[in-house]
Protein backbone atom coordinates (compact mmCIF):
# COMPACT_ATOMS: atom_id res chain seq x y z
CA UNK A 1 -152.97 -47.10 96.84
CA UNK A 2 -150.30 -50.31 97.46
CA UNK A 3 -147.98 -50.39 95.85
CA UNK A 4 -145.90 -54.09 94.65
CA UNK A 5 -141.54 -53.53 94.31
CA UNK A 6 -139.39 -55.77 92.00
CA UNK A 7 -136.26 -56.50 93.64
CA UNK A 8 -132.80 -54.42 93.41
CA UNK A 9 -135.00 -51.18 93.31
CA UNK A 10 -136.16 -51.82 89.67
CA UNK A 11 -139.44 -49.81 90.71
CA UNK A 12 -142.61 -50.29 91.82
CA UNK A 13 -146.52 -50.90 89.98
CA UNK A 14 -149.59 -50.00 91.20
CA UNK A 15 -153.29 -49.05 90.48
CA UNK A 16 -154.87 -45.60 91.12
CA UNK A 17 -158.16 -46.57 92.03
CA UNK A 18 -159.68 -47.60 95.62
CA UNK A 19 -159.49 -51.22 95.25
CA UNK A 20 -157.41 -53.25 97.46
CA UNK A 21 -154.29 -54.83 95.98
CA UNK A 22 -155.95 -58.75 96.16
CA UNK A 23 -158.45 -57.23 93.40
CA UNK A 24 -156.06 -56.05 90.96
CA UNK A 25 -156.66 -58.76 88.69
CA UNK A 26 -159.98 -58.38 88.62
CA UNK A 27 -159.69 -54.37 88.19
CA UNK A 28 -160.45 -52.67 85.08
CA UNK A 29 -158.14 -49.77 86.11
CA UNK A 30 -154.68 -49.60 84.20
CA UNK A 31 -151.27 -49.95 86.23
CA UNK A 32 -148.59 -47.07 86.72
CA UNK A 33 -145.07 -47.26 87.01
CA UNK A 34 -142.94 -45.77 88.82
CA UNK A 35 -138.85 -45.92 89.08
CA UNK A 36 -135.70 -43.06 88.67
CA UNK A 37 -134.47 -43.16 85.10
CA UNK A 38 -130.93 -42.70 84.11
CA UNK A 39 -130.81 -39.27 85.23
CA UNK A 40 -131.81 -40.22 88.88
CA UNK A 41 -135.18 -38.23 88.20
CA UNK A 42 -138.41 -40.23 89.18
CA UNK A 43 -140.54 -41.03 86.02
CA UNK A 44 -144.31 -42.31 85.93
CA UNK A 45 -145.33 -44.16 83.02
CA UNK A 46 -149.09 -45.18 83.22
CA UNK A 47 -151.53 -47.10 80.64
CA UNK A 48 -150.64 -50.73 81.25
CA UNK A 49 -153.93 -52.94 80.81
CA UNK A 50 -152.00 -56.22 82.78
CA UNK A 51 -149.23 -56.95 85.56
CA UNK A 52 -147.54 -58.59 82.95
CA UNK A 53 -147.24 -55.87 80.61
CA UNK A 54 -146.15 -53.45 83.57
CA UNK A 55 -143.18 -55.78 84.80
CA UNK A 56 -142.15 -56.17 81.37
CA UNK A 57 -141.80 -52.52 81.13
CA UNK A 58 -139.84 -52.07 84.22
CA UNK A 59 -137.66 -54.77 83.70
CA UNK A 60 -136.99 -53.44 79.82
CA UNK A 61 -135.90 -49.68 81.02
């Protein structure tokens, strides 16, 4: 499992499955998040069908 960082610590996405990163695209597994909420607690929010839609995500909370 690789995982890919936005800058300033924003979090990180990746895929549960045993594909290597460069197939991602190509993956039909969904992407998790991961990053510390307000509290400073580490969430995991998982069910995003494209990169796109993950980054978006992170970027929003």
């Amino acid at each position: 499992m690789a995982t890919k960082s936005l800058a300033h610590g924003m979090g990180t996405f990746y895929k549960d499955c045993e594909h290597p990163q460069s197939r991602w695209s190509k993956c039909p597994h969904e992407y998790t998040l991961r990053y510390r909420n307000a509290a400073g607690k580490q969430t995991e929010e998982a069910a995003f069908s494209t990169q796109e839609k993950a980054i978006a995500r992170l970027t929003a909370v």
